[in-house]
C-alpha atoms as a PDB file:
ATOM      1  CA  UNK A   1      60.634  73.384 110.480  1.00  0.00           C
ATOM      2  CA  UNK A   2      59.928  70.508 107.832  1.00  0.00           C
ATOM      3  CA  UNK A   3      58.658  73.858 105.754  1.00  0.00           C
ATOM      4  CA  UNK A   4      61.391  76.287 105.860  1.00  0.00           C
ATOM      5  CA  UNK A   5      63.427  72.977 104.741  1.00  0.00           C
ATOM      6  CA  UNK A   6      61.719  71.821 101.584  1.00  0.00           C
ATOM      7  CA  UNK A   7      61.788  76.333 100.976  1.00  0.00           C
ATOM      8  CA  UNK A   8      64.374  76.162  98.230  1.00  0.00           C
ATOM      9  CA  UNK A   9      64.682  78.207  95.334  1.00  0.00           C
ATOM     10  CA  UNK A  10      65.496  75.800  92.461  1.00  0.00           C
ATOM     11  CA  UNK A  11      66.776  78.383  90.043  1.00  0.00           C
ATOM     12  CA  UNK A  12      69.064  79.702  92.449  1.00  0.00           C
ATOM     13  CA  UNK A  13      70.254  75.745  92.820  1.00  0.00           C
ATOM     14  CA  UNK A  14      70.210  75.379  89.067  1.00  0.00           C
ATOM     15  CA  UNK A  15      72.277  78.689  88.702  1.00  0.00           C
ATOM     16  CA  UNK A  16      75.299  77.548  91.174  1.00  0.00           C
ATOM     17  CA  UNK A  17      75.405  74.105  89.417  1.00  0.00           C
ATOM     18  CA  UNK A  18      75.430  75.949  86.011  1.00  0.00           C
ATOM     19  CA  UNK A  19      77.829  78.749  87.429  1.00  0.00           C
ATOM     20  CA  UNK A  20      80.062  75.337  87.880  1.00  0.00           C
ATOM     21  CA  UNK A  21      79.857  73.781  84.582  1.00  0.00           C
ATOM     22  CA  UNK A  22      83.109  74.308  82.572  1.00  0.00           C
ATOM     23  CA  UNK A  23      81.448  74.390  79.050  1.00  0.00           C
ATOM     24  CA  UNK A  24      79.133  76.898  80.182  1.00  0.00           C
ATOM     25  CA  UNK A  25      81.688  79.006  81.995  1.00  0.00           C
ATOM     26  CA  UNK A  26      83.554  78.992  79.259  1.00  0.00           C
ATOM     27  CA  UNK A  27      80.790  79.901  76.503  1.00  0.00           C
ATOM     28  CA  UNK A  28      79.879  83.002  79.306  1.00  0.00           C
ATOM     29  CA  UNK A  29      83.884  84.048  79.136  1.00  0.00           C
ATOM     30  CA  UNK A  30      84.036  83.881  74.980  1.00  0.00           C
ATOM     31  CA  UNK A  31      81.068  85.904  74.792  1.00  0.00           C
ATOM     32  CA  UNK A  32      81.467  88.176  77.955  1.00  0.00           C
ATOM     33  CA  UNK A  33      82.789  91.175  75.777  1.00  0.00           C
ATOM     34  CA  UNK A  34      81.522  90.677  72.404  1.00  0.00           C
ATOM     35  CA  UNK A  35      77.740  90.977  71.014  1.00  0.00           C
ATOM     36  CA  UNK A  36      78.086  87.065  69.940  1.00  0.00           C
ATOM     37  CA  UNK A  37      76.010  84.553  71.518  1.00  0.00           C
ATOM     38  CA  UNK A  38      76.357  80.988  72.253  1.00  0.00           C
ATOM     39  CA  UNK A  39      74.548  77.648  72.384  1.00  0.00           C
ATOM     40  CA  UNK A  40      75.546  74.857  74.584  1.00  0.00           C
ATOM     41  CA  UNK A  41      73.729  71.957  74.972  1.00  0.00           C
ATOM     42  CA  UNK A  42      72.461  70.962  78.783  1.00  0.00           C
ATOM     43  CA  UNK A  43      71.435  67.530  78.141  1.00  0.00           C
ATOM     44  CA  UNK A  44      70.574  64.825  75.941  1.00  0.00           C
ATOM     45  CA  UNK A  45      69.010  61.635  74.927  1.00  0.00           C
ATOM     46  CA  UNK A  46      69.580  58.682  72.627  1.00  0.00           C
ATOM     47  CA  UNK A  47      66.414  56.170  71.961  1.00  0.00           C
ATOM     48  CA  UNK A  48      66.765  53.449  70.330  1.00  0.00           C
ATOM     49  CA  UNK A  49      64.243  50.633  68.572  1.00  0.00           C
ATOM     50  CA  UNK A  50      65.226  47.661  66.302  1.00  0.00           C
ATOM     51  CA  UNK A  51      63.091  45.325  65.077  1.00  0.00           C
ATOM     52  CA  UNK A  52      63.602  42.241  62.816  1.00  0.00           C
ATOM     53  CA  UNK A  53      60.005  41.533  60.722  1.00  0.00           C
ATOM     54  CA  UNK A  54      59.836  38.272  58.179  1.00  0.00           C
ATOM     55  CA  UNK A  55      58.045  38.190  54.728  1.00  0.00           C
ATOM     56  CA  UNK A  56      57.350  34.306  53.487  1.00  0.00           C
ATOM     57  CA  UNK A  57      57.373  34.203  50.520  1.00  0.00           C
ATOM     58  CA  UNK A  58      54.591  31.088  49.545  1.00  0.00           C
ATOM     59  CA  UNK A  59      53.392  29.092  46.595  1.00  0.00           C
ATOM     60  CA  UNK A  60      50.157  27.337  47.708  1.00  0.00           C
ATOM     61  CA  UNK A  61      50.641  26.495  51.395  1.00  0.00           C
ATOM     62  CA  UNK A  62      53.889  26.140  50.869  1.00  0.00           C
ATOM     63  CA  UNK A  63      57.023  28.868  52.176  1.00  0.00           C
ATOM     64  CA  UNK A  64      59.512  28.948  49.369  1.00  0.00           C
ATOM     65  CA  UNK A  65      61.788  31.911  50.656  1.00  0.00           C
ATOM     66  CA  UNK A  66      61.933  34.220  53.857  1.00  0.00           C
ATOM     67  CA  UNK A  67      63.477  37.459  53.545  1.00  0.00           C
ATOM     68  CA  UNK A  68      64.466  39.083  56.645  1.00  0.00           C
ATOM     69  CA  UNK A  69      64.638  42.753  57.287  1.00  0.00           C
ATOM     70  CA  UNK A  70      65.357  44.896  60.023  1.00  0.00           C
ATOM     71  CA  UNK A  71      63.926  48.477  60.914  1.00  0.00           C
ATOM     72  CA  UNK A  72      65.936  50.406  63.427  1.00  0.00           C
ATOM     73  CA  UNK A  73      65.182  54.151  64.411  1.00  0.00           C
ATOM     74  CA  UNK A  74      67.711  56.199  66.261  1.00  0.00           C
ATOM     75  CA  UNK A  75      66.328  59.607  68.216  1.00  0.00           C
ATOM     76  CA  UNK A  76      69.117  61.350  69.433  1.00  0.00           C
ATOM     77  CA  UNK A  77      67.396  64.319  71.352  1.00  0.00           C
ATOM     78  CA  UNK A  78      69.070  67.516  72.327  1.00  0.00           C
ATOM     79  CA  UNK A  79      66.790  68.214  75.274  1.00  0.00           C
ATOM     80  CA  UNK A  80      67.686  71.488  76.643  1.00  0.00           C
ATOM     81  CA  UNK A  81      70.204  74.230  75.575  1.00  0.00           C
ATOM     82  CA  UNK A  82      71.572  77.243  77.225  1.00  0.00           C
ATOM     83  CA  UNK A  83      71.951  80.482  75.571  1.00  0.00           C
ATOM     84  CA  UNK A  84      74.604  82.905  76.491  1.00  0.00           C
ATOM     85  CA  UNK A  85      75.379  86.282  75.742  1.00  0.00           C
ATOM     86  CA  UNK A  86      77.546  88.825  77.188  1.00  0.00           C
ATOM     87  CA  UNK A  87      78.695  86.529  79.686  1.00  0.00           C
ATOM     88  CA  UNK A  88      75.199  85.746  80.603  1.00  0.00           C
ATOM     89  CA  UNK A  89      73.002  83.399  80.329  1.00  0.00           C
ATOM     90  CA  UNK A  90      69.858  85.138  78.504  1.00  0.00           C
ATOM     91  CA  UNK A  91      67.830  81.908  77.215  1.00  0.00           C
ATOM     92  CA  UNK A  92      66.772  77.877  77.662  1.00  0.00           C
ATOM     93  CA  UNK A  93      65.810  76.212  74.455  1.00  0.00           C
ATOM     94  CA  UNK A  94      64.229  72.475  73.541  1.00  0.00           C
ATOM     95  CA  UNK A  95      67.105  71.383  71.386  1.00  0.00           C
ATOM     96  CA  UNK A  96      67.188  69.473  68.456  1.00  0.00           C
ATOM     97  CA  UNK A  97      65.668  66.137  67.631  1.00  0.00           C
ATOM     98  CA  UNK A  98      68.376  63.863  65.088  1.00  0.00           C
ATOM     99  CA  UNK A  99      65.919  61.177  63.726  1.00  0.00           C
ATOM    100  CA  UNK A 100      67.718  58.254  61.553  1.00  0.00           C
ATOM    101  CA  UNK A 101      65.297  55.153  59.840  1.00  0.00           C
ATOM    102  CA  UNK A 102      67.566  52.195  58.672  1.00  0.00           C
ATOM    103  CA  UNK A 103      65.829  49.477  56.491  1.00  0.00           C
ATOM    104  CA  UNK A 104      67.142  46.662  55.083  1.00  0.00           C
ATOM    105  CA  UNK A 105      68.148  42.772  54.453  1.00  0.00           C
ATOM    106  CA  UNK A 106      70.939  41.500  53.821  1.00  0.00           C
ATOM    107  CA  UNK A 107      71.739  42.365  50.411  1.00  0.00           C
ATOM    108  CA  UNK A 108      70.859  45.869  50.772  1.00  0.00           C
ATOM    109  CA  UNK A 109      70.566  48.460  53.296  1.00  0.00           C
ATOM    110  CA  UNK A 110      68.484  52.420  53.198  1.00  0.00           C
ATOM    111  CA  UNK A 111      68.735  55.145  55.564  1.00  0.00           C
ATOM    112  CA  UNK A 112      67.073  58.495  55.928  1.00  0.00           C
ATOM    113  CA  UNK A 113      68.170  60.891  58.347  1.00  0.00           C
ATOM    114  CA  UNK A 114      66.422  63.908  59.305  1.00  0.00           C
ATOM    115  CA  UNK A 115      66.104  67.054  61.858  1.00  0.00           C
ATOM    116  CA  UNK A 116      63.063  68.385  63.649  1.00  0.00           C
ATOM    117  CA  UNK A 117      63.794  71.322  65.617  1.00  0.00           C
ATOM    118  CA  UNK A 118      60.500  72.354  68.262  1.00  0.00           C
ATOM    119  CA  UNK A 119      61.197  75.952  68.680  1.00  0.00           C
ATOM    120  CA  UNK A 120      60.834  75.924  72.398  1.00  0.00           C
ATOM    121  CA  UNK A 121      62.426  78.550  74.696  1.00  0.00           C
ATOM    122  CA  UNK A 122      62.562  80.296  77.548  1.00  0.00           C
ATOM    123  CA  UNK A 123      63.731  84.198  77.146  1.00  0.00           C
ATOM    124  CA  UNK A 124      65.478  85.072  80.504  1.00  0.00           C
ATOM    125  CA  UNK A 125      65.370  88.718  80.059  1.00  0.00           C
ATOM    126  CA  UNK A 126      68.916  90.938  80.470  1.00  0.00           C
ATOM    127  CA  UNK A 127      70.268  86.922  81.609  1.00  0.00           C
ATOM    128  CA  UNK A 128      72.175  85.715  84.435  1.00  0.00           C
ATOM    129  CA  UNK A 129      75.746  86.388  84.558  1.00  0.00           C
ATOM    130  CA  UNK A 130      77.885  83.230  84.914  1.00  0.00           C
ATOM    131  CA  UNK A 131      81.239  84.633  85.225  1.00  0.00           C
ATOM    132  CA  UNK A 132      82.872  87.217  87.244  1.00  0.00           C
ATOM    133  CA  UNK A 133      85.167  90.171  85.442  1.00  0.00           C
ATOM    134  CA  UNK A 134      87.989  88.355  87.283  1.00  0.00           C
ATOM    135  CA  UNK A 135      87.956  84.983  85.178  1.00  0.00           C
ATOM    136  CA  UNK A 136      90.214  84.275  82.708  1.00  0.00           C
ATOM    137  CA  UNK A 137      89.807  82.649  79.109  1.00  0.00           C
ATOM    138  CA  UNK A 138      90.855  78.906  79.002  1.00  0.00           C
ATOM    139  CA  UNK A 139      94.005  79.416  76.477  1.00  0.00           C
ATOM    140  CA  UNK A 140      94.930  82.393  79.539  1.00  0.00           C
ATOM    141  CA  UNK A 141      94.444  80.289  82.499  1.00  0.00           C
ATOM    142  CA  UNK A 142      97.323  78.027  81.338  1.00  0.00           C
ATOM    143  CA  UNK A 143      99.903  81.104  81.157  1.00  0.00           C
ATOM    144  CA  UNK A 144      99.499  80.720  85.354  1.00  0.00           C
ATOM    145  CA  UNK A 145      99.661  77.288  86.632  1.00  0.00           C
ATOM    146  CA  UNK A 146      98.871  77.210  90.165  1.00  0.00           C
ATOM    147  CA  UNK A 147      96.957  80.291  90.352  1.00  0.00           C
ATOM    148  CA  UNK A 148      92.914  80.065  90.958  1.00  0.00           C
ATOM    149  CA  UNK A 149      91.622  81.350  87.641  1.00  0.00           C
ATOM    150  CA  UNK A 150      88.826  83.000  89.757  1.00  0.00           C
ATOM    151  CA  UNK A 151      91.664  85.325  91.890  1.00  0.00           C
ATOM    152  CA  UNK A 152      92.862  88.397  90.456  1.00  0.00           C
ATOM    153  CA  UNK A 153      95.937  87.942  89.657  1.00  0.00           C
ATOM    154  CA  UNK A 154      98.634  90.018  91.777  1.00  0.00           C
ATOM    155  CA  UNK A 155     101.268  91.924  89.599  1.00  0.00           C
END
């Protein structure tokens, strides 16, 4: 019994939760009948590190003058993106990495930004759709207030 209950297919899990996203339902409906595909990103993460070193500045054994600096680095990490394509979702890719250095004092600052993209992905063949021919576009659903944008709508 405890075997048939740990049995679970995770992708079919993972495909009703992503069936339920909005931002990926609607990236499925804007590309359902056109050959344009769409990124949307799954996840991310934001790291963070500041630090605050000290030069002395000395004569002899003596300190004359501290300067104080401080080094931050911001990662903000796109760390998975969906693909779709013909309403479908064809493809997971490692997103982006955003990588900013700050370094300064207090009379003067520099900052370097810079992307580093992994190339990662995961090709899900001919995809899995996400939408049904029934759904509406968002700018359509609010023509019928009321009505469940995944009924047909009755004439």
């Amino acid at each position: 019994m405890a075997r048939e209950f740990l049995d679970i297919d995770l992708l079919s899990v993972m495909i009703e939760g992503w069936c339920k996203y909005e931002g990926l339902r609607d990236a499925a409906l804007r590309t359902r009948s056109t050959a344009a595909s769409e990124e949307v990103r799954l996840s991310t993460c934001k790291i963070s590190m500041v630090q605050h070193p000290r030069i002395d500045v000395m004569v002899g054994e003596q300190t004359v003058h501290s300067i104080d600096f401080a080094v931050s680095v911001v990662v903000d990490a796109a760390t998975l993106n969906a693909v779709l394509r013909h309403g479908a979702l064809v493809e997971l890719t490692s997103g982006t990495c955003d990588v900013t250095v700050t370094f300064g004092t207090e009379y003067v600052s520099v900052s370097a930004s810079r992307t580093f993209d992994p190339h990662l992905a995961v090709n899900l063949g001919q995809g899995i759709p996400l939408v049904d021919e029934v759904i509406e576009l968002p700018e359509q659903r609010q023509a019928h207030p009321g009505v469940d944008a995944r009924e047909p709508v009755s004439e």
